[in-house]
C-alpha atoms as a PDB file:
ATOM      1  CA  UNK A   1       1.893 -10.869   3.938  1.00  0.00           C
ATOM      2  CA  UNK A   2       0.452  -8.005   6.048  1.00  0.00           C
ATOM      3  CA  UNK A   3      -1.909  -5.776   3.803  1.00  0.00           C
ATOM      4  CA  UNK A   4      -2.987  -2.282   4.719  1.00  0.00           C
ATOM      5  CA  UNK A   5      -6.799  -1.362   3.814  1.00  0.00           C
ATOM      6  CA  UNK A   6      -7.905   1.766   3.988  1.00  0.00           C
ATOM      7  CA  UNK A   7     -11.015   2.513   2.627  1.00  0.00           C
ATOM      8  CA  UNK A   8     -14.025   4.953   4.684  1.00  0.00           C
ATOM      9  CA  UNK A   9     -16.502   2.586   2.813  1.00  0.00           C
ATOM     10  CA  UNK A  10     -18.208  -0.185   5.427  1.00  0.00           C
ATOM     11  CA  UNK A  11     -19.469  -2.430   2.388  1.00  0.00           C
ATOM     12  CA  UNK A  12     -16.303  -2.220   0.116  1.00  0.00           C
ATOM     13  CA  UNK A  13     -13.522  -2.569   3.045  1.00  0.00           C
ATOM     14  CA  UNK A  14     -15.055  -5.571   4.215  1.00  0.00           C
ATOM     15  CA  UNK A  15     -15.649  -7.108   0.801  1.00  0.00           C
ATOM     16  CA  UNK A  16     -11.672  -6.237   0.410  1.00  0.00           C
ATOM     17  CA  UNK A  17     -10.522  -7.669   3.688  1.00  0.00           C
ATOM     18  CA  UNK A  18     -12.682 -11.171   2.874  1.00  0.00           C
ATOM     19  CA  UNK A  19     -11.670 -11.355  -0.644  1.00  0.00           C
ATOM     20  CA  UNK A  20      -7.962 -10.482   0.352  1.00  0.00           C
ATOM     21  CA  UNK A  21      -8.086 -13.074   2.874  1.00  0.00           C
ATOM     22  CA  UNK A  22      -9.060 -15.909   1.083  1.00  0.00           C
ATOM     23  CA  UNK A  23      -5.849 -15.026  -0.997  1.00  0.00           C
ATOM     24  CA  UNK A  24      -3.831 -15.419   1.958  1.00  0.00           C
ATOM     25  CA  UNK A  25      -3.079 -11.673   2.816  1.00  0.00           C
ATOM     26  CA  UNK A  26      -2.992 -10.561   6.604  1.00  0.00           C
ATOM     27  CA  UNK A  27      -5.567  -7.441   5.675  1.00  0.00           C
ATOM     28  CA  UNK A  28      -5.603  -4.655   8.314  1.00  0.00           C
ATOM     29  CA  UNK A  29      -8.795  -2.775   7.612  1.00  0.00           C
ATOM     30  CA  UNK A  30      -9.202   1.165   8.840  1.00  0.00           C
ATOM     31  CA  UNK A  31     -11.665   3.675   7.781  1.00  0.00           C
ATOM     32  CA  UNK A  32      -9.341   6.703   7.111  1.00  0.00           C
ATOM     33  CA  UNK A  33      -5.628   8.056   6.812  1.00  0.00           C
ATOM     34  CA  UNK A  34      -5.179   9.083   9.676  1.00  0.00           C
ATOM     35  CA  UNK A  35      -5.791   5.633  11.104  1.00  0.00           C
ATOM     36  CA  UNK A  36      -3.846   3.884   8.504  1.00  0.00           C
ATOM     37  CA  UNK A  37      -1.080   6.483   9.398  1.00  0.00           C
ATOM     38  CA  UNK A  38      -1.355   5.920  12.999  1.00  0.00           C
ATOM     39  CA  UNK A  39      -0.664   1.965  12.413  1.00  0.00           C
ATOM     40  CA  UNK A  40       1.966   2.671   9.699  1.00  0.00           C
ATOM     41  CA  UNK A  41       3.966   4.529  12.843  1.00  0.00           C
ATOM     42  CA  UNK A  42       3.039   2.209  15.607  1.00  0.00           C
ATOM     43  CA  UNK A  43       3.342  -1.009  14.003  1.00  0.00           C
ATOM     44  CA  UNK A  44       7.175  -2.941  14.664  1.00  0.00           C
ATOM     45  CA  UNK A  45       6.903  -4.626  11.828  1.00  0.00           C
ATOM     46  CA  UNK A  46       4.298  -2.119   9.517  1.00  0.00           C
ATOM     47  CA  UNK A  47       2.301  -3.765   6.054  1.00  0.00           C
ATOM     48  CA  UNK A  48       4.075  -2.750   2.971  1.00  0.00           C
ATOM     49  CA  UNK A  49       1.698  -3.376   0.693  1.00  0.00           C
ATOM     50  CA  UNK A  50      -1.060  -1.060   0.819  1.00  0.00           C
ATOM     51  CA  UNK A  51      -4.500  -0.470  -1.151  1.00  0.00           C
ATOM     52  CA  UNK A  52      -5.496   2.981  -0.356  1.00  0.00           C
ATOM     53  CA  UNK A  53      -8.822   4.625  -1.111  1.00  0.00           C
ATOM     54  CA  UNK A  54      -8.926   8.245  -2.563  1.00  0.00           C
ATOM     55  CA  UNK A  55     -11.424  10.066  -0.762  1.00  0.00           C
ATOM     56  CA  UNK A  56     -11.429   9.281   3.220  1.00  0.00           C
ATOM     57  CA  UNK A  57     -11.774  11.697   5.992  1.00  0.00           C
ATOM     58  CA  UNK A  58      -9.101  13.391   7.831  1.00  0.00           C
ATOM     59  CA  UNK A  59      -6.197  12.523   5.658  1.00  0.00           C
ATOM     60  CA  UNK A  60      -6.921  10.948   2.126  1.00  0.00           C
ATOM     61  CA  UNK A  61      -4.999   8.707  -0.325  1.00  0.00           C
ATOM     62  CA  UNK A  62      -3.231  11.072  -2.108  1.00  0.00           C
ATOM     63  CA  UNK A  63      -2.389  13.204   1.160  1.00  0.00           C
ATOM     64  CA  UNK A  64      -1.017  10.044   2.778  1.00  0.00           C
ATOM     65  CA  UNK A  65       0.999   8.446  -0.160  1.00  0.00           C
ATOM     66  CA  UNK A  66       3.028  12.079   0.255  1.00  0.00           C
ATOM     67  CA  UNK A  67       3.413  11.581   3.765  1.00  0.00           C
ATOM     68  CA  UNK A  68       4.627   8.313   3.813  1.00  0.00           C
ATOM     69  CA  UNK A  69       6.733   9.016   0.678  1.00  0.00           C
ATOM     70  CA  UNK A  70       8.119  12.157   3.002  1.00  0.00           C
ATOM     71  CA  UNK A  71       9.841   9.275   5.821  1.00  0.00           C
ATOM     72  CA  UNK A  72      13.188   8.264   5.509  1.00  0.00           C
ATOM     73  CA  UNK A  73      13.143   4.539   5.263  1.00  0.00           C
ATOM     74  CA  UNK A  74      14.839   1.361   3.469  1.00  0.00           C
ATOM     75  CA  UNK A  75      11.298  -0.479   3.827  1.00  0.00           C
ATOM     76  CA  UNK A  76       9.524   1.300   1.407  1.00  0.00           C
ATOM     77  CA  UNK A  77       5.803   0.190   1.226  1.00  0.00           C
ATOM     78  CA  UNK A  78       4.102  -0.688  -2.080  1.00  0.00           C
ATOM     79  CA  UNK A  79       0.849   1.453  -2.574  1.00  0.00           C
ATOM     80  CA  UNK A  80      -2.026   1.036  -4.806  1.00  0.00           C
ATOM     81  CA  UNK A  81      -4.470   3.631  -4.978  1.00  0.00           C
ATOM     82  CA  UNK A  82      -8.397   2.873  -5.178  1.00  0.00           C
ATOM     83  CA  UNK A  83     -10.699   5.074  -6.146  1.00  0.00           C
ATOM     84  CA  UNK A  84     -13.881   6.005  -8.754  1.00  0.00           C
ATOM     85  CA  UNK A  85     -11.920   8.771 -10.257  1.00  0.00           C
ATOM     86  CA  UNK A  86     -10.347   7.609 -13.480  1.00  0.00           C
ATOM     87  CA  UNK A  87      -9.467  10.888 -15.921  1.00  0.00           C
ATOM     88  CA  UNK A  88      -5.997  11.007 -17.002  1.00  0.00           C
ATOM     89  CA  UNK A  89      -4.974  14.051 -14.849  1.00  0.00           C
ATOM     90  CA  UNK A  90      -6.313  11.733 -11.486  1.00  0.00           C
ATOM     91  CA  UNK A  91      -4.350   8.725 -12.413  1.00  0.00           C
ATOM     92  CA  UNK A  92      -1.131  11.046 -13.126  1.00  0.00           C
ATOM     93  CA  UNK A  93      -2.019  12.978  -9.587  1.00  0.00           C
ATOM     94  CA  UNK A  94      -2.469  10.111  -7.513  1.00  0.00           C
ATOM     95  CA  UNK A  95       0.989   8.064  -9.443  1.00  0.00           C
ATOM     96  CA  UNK A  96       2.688  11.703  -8.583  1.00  0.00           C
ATOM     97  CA  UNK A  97       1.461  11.629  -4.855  1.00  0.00           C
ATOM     98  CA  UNK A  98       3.860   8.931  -4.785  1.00  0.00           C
ATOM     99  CA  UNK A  99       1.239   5.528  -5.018  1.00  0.00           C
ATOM    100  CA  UNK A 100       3.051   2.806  -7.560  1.00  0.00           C
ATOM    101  CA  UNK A 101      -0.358   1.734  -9.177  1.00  0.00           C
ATOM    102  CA  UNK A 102      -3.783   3.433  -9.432  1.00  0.00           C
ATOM    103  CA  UNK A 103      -7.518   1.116  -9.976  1.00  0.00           C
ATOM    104  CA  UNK A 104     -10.487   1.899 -10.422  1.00  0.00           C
ATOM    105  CA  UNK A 105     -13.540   1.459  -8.380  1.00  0.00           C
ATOM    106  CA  UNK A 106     -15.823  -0.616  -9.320  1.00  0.00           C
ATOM    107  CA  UNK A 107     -12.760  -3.363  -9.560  1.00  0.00           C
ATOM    108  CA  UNK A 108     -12.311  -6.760 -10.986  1.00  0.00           C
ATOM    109  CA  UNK A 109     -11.394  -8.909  -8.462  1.00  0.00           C
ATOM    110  CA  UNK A 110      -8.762 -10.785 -10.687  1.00  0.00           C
ATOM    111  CA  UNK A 111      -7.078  -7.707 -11.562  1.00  0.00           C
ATOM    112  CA  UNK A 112      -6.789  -6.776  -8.460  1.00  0.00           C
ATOM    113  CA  UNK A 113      -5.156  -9.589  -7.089  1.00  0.00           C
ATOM    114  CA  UNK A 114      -2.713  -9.865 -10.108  1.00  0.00           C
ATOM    115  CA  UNK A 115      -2.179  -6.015  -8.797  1.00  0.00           C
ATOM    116  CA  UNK A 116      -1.360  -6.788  -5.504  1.00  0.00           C
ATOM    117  CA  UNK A 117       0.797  -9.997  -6.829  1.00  0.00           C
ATOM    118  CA  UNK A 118       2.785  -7.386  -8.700  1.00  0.00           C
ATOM    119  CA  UNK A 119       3.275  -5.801  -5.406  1.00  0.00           C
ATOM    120  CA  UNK A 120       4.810  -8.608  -3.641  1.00  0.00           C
ATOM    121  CA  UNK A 121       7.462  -9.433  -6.232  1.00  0.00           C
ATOM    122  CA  UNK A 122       8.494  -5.587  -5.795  1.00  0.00           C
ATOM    123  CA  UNK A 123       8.152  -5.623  -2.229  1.00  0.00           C
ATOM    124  CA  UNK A 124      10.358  -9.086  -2.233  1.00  0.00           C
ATOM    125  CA  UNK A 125      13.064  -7.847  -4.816  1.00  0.00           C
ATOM    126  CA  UNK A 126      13.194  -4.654  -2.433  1.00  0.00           C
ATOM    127  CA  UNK A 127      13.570  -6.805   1.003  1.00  0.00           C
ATOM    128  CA  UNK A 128      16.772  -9.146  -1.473  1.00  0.00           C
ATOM    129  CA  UNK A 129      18.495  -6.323  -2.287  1.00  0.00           C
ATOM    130  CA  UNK A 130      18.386  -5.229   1.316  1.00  0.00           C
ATOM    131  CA  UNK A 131      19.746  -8.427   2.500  1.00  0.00           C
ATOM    132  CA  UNK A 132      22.396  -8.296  -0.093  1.00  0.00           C
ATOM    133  CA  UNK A 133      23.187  -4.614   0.963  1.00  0.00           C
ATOM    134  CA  UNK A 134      23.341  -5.543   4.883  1.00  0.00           C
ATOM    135  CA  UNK A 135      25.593  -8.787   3.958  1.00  0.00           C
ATOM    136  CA  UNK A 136      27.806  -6.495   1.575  1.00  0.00           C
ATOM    137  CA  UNK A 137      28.389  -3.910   4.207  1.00  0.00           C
ATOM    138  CA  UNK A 138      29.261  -6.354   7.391  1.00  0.00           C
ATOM    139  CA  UNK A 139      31.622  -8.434   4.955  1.00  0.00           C
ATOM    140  CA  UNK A 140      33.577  -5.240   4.584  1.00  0.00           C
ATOM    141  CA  UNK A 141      34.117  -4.332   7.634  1.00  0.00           C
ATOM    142  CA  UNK A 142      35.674  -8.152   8.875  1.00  0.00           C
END
Protein backbone atom coordinates (compact mmCIF):
# COMPACT_ATOMS: atom_id res chain seq x y z
CA UNK A 1 0.00 0.00 0.00
CA UNK A 2 1.15 3.48 -1.13
CA UNK A 3 2.01 5.68 2.03
CA UNK A 4 2.30 9.44 1.96
CA UNK A 5 5.25 10.98 4.22
CA UNK A 6 5.44 14.25 4.81
CA UNK A 7 7.66 15.38 7.23
CA UNK A 8 10.35 18.79 6.64
CA UNK A 9 12.70 16.71 8.95
CA UNK A 10 15.82 14.98 6.77
CA UNK A 11 16.68 12.50 9.77
CA UNK A 12 13.05 11.54 10.83
CA UNK A 13 11.49 11.18 7.10
CA UNK A 14 14.07 8.89 6.18
CA UNK A 15 14.02 6.87 9.39
CA UNK A 16 10.03 6.73 8.49
CA UNK A 17 10.36 5.78 4.87
CA UNK A 18 13.06 2.75 5.96
CA UNK A 19 11.13 1.64 8.86
CA UNK A 20 7.81 1.84 6.77
CA UNK A 21 9.40 -0.09 4.15
CA UNK A 22 10.54 -2.94 5.82
CA UNK A 23 6.74 -3.23 6.76
CA UNK A 24 5.89 -3.46 3.27
CA UNK A 25 4.42 0.12 2.66
CA UNK A 26 5.17 1.93 -0.77
CA UNK A 27 6.37 5.29 1.35
CA UNK A 28 6.43 8.49 -0.77
CA UNK A 29 8.61 10.85 1.20
CA UNK A 30 8.25 14.95 0.66
CA UNK A 31 9.48 17.68 2.79
CA UNK A 32 6.32 19.91 2.97
CA UNK A 33 2.46 20.31 2.14
CA UNK A 34 2.63 21.77 -0.56
CA UNK A 35 4.58 18.91 -2.09
CA UNK A 36 2.51 16.28 -0.54
CA UNK A 37 -0.47 18.32 -2.02
CA UNK A 38 1.02 18.57 -5.34
CA UNK A 39 1.31 14.53 -5.50
CA UNK A 40 -2.10 14.06 -3.79
CA UNK A 41 -3.49 16.03 -7.19
CA UNK A 42 -1.17 14.58 -9.72
CA UNK A 43 -1.04 11.12 -8.71
CA UNK A 44 -3.80 8.56 -10.87
CA UNK A 45 -3.93 6.44 -8.33
CA UNK A 46 -2.95 8.94 -4.99
CA UNK A 47 -1.71 7.11 -1.27
CA UNK A 48 -4.54 7.06 1.11
CA UNK A 49 -2.88 6.53 3.98
CA UNK A 50 -0.97 9.38 5.08
CA UNK A 51 1.41 10.31 8.16
CA UNK A 52 1.60 13.98 8.17
CA UNK A 53 3.95 16.14 10.21
CA UNK A 54 2.60 19.32 12.03
CA UNK A 55 4.92 21.98 11.42
CA UNK A 56 6.34 22.04 7.62
CA UNK A 57 6.81 24.98 5.44
CA UNK A 58 4.46 26.38 3.01
CA UNK A 59 1.39 24.46 3.94
CA UNK A 60 1.43 22.40 7.29
CA UNK A 61 -0.44 19.34 8.65
CA UNK A 62 -3.24 20.83 9.99
CA UNK A 63 -3.62 23.34 6.90
CA UNK A 64 -3.51 20.35 4.55
CA UNK A 65 -5.79 17.78 6.41
CA UNK A 66 -8.52 20.87 5.76
CA UNK A 67 -7.68 21.03 2.29
CA UNK A 68 -7.86 17.65 1.45
CA UNK A 69 -10.92 17.21 3.73
CA UNK A 70 -12.36 20.37 1.46
CA UNK A 71 -12.29 17.81 -2.10
CA UNK A 72 -15.15 16.03 -3.08
CA UNK A 73 -14.15 12.44 -3.27
CA UNK A 74 -15.35 8.67 -2.56
CA UNK A 75 -11.50 7.78 -1.89
CA UNK A 76 -11.11 9.38 1.18
CA UNK A 77 -7.46 9.12 2.49
CA UNK A 78 -6.65 7.99 6.05
CA UNK A 79 -4.43 10.66 7.88
CA UNK A 80 -2.36 10.45 10.90
CA UNK A 81 -0.91 13.43 12.21
CA UNK A 82 2.83 13.55 13.65
CA UNK A 83 4.02 15.96 15.60
CA UNK A 84 5.89 17.03 19.23
CA UNK A 85 2.88 18.93 20.29
CA UNK A 86 0.79 16.81 22.61
CA UNK A 87 -1.65 19.24 24.97
CA UNK A 88 -5.18 18.36 24.81
CA UNK A 89 -6.31 21.47 22.81
CA UNK A 90 -3.43 20.25 19.86
CA UNK A 91 -4.67 16.75 19.70
CA UNK A 92 -8.46 18.10 19.53
CA UNK A 93 -7.13 20.86 16.76
CA UNK A 94 -5.29 18.65 14.65
CA UNK A 95 -8.46 15.53 15.02
CA UNK A 96 -10.76 18.80 14.06
CA UNK A 97 -8.50 19.76 11.00
CA UNK A 98 -9.92 16.66 9.79
CA UNK A 99 -6.65 13.96 10.51
CA UNK A 100 -8.31 10.44 11.93
CA UNK A 101 -5.39 9.85 14.48
CA UNK A 102 -2.82 12.19 16.10
CA UNK A 103 1.07 10.70 17.61
CA UNK A 104 3.43 12.02 19.14
CA UNK A 105 6.95 12.70 18.23
CA UNK A 106 9.33 11.04 19.64
CA UNK A 107 7.22 7.69 18.49
CA UNK A 108 7.33 4.06 19.26
CA UNK A 109 7.85 2.32 16.34
CA UNK A 110 5.30 -0.51 17.29
CA UNK A 111 2.65 1.87 17.90
CA UNK A 112 3.06 3.32 15.02
CA UNK A 113 2.76 0.55 12.84
CA UNK A 114 -0.30 -0.87 14.79
CA UNK A 115 -1.46 2.95 13.84
CA UNK A 116 -1.00 2.70 10.40
CA UNK A 117 -2.48 -1.11 10.51
CA UNK A 118 -5.58 0.55 11.88
CA UNK A 119 -5.48 2.62 8.83
CA UNK A 120 -5.57 -0.04 6.33
CA UNK A 121 -8.54 -1.94 7.74
CA UNK A 122 -10.42 1.58 7.43
CA UNK A 123 -9.02 2.35 4.22
CA UNK A 124 -10.07 -1.45 3.06
CA UNK A 125 -13.66 -1.40 4.68
CA UNK A 126 -13.95 2.10 2.80
CA UNK A 127 -12.67 0.67 -0.79
CA UNK A 128 -15.68 -2.78 0.14
CA UNK A 129 -18.28 -0.64 0.64
CA UNK A 130 -17.40 1.16 -2.55
CA UNK A 131 -17.40 -1.95 -4.50
CA UNK A 132 -20.63 -2.95 -2.97
CA UNK A 133 -22.06 0.60 -3.79
CA UNK A 134 -20.76 0.48 -7.61
CA UNK A 135 -22.20 -3.31 -7.90
CA UNK A 136 -25.57 -2.10 -6.17
CA UNK A 137 -26.03 0.77 -8.52
CA UNK A 138 -25.19 -1.11 -12.07
CA UNK A 139 -27.49 -4.12 -10.86
CA UNK A 140 -30.28 -1.58 -10.81
CA UNK A 141 -30.11 -0.22 -13.73
CA UNK A 142 -30.09 -3.96 -15.87
Amino acid sequence: MKLLIAEDDCTTRTMLTGITEKWGYEPIAVENGEAAWQILQEENNPPLLLLLDWNMPLLNGPQLCQRIRQQETKHFPYIILLTSRNDTKDIVDGLQAGSNDYMSKPFENLELQARLQVGQRILKQQADLNQTREHLATGKNH
